[in-house]
C-alpha atoms as a PDB file:
ATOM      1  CA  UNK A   1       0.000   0.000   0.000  1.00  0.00           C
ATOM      2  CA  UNK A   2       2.548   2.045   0.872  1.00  0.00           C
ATOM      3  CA  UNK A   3       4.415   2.027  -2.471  1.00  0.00           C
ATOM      4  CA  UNK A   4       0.944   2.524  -4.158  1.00  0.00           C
ATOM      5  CA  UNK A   5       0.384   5.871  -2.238  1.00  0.00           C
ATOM      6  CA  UNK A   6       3.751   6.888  -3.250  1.00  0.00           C
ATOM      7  CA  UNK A   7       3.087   6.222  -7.261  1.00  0.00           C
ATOM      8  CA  UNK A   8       0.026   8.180  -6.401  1.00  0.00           C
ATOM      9  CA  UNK A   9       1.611  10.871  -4.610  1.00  0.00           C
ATOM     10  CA  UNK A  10       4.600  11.199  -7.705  1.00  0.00           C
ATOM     11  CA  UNK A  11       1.769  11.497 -10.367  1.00  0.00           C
ATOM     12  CA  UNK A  12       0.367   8.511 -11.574  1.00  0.00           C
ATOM     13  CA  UNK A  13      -3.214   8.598 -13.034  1.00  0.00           C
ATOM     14  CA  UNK A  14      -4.210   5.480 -14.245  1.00  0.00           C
ATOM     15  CA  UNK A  15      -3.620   1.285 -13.697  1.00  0.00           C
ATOM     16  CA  UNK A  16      -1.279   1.326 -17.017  1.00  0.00           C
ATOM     17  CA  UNK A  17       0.490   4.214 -15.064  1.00  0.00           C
ATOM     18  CA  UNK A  18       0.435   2.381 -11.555  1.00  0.00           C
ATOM     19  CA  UNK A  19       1.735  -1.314 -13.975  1.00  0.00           C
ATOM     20  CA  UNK A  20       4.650   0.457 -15.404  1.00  0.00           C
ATOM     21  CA  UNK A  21       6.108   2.177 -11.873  1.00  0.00           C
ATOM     22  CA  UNK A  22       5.911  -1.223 -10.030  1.00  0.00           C
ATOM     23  CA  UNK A  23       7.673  -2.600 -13.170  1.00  0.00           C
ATOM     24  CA  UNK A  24      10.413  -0.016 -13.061  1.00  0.00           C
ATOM     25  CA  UNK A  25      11.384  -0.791  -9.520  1.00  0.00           C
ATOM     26  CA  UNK A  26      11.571  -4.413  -9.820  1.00  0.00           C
ATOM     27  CA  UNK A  27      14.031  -4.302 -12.681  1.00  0.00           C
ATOM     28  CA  UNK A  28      15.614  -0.873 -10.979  1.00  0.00           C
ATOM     29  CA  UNK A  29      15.298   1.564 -13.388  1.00  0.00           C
ATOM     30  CA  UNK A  30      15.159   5.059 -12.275  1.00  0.00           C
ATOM     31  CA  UNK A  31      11.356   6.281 -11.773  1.00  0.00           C
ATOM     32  CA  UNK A  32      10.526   8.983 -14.157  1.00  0.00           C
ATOM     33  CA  UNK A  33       9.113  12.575 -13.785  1.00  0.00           C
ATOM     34  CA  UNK A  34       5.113  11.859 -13.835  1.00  0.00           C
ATOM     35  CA  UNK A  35       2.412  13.897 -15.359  1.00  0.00           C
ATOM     36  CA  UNK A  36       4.871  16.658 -16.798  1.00  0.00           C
ATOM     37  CA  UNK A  37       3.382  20.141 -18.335  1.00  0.00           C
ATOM     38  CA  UNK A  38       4.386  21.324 -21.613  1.00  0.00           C
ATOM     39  CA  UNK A  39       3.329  24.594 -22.432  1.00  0.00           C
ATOM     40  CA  UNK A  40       2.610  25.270 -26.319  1.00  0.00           C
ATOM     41  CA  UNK A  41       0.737  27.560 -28.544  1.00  0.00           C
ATOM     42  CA  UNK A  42      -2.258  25.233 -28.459  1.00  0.00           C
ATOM     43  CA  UNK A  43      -2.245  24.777 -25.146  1.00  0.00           C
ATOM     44  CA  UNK A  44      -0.900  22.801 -22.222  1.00  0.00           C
ATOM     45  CA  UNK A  45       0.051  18.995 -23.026  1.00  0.00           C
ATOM     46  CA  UNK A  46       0.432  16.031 -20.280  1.00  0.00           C
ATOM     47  CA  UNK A  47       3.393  13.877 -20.677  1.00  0.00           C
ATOM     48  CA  UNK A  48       2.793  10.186 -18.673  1.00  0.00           C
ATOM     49  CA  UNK A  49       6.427   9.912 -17.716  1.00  0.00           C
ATOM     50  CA  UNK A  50      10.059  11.860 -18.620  1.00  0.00           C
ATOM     51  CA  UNK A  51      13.435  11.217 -18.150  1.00  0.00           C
ATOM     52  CA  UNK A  52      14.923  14.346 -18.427  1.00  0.00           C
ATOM     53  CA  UNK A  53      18.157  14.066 -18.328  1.00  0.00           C
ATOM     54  CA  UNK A  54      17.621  11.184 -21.106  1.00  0.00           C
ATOM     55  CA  UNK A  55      15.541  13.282 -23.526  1.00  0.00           C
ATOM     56  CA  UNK A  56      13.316  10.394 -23.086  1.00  0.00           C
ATOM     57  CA  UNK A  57       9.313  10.355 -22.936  1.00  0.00           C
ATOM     58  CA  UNK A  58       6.794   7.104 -22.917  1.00  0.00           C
ATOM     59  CA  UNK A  59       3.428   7.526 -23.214  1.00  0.00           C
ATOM     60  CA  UNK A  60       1.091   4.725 -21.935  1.00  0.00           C
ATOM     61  CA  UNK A  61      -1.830   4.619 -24.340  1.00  0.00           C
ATOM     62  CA  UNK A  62      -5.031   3.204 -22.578  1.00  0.00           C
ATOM     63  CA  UNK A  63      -8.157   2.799 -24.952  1.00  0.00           C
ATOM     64  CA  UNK A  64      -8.747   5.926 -25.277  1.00  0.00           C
ATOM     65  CA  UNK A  65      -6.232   6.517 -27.817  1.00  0.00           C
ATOM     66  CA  UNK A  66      -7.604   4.002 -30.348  1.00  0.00           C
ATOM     67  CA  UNK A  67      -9.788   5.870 -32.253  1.00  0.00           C
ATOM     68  CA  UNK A  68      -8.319   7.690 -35.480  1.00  0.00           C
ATOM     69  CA  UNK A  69      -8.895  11.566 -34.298  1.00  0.00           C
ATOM     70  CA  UNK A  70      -6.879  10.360 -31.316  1.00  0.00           C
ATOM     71  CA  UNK A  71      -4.056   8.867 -32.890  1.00  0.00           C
ATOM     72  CA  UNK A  72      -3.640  11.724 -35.514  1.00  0.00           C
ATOM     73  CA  UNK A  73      -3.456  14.456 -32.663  1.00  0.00           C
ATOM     74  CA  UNK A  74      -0.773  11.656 -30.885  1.00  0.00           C
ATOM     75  CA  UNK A  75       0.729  11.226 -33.932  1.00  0.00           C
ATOM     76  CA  UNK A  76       1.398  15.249 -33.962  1.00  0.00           C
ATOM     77  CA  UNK A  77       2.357  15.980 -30.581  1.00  0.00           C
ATOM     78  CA  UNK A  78       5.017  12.947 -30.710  1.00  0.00           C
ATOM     79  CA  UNK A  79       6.854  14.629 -33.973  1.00  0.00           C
ATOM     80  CA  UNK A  80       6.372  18.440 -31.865  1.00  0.00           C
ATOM     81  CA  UNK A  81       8.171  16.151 -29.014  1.00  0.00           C
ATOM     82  CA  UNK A  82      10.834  14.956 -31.345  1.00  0.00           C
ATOM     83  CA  UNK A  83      11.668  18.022 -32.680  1.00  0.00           C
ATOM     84  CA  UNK A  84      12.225  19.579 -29.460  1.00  0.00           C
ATOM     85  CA  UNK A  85      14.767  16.993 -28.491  1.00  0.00           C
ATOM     86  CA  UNK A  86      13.061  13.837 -27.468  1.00  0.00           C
ATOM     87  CA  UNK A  87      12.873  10.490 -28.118  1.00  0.00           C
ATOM     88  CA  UNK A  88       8.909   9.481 -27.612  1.00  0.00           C
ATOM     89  CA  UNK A  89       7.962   6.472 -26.826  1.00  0.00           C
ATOM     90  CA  UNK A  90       3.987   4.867 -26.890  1.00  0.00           C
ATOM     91  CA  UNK A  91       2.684   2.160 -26.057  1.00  0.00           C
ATOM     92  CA  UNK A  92      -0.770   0.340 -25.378  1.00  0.00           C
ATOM     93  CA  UNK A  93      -1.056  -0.391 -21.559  1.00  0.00           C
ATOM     94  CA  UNK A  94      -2.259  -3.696 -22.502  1.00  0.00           C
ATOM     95  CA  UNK A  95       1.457  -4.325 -23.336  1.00  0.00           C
ATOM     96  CA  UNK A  96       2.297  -3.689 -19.987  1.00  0.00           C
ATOM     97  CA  UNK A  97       0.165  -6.851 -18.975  1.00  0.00           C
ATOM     98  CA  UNK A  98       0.918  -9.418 -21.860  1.00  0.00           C
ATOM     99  CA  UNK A  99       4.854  -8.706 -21.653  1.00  0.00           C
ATOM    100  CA  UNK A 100       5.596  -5.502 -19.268  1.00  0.00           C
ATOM    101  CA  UNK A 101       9.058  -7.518 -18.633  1.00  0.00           C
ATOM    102  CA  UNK A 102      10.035  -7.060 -22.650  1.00  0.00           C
ATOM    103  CA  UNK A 103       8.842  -3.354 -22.488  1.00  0.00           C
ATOM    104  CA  UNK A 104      10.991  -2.341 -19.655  1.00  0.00           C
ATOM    105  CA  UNK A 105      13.925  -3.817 -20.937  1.00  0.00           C
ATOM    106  CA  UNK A 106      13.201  -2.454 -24.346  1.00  0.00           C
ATOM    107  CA  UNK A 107      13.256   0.913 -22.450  1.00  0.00           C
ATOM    108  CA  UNK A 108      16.053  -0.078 -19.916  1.00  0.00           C
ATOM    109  CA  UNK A 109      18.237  -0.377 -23.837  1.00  0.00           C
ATOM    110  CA  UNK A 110      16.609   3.420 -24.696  1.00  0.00           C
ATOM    111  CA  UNK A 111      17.818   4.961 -21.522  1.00  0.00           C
ATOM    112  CA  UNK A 112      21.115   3.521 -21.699  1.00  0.00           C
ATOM    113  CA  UNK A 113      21.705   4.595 -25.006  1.00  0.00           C
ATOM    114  CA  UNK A 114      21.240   7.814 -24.190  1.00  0.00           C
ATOM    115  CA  UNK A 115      23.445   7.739 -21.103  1.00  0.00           C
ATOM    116  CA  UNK A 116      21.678   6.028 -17.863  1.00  0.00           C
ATOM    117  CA  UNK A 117      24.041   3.092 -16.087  1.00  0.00           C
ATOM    118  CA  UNK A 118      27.503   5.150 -17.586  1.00  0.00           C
ATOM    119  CA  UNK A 119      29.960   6.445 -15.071  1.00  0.00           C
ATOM    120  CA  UNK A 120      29.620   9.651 -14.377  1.00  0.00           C
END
C-alpha cells in the first residue's frame, strides 16, 4: 500500500500508469518525472512519464487513444516532441500486462543509449 500511495503521490493517473512504476522498480530503473506540463501555442500537453536528463518520454496509451482523431493528434504531438529533443515512446497499456518484462527492458536499452548506467 505504501508504495501505491507513493506512485500516487509522484503522479500517476491510471492502472497502465500504476503497472509500469511497479515494473520499473523491480528491474531498478530510475522512476521517471510523472504527469509533466508542456506549455505550447495550443495549449498545455500532459506527458505520462520523462526522463529528463535522457531526452526520453513514454506515453502509456489506454483505450482511449484508439480511435483515429486520437491517434492523428498523438501522432502530432510525438513529432512536436521529437523536434524539441526527445525520443517518444507509446505504447498500449495492454502491453504492460501481456509482456511488461520485454517493455521495460526495451526501455532499460533506450535509456542507456542515451546515457543512464555510464559512469559519471
Amino acid at each position: 500500500l505504501r508504495a501505491t500511495a507513493a506512485d500516487l503521490r509522484s503522479g500517476v493517473r491510471a492502472l497502465g500508469e500504476l503497472d509500469l512504476a511497479r515494473l520499473l522498480r523491480r528491474h531498478g530503473l530510475p522512476q521517471p518525472d510523472r504527469q509533466v506540463v508542456r506549455r505550447r501555442p495550443s495549449g498545455r500537453q500532459y506527458l505520462d512519464c520523462r526522463w529528463d536528463r535522457y531526452r526520453v518520454v513514454l506515453e502509456v496509451d489506454g483505450v482511449q487513444h484508439a480511435g483515429a482523431a486520437q491517434q492523428a493528434a498523438d501522432a502530432v504531438r510525438d513529432l512536436d516532441l521529437v523536434a524539441d529533443g526527445d525520443t517518444v515512446v507509446r505504447i498500449p497499456c495492454t502491453a504492460l500486462v501481456v509482456d511488461g518484462d520485454a517493455v521495460v527492458r526495451a526501455l532499460a536499452r533506450a535509456l542507456e543509449a542515451r546515457g543512464w548506467g555510464r559512469a559519471a
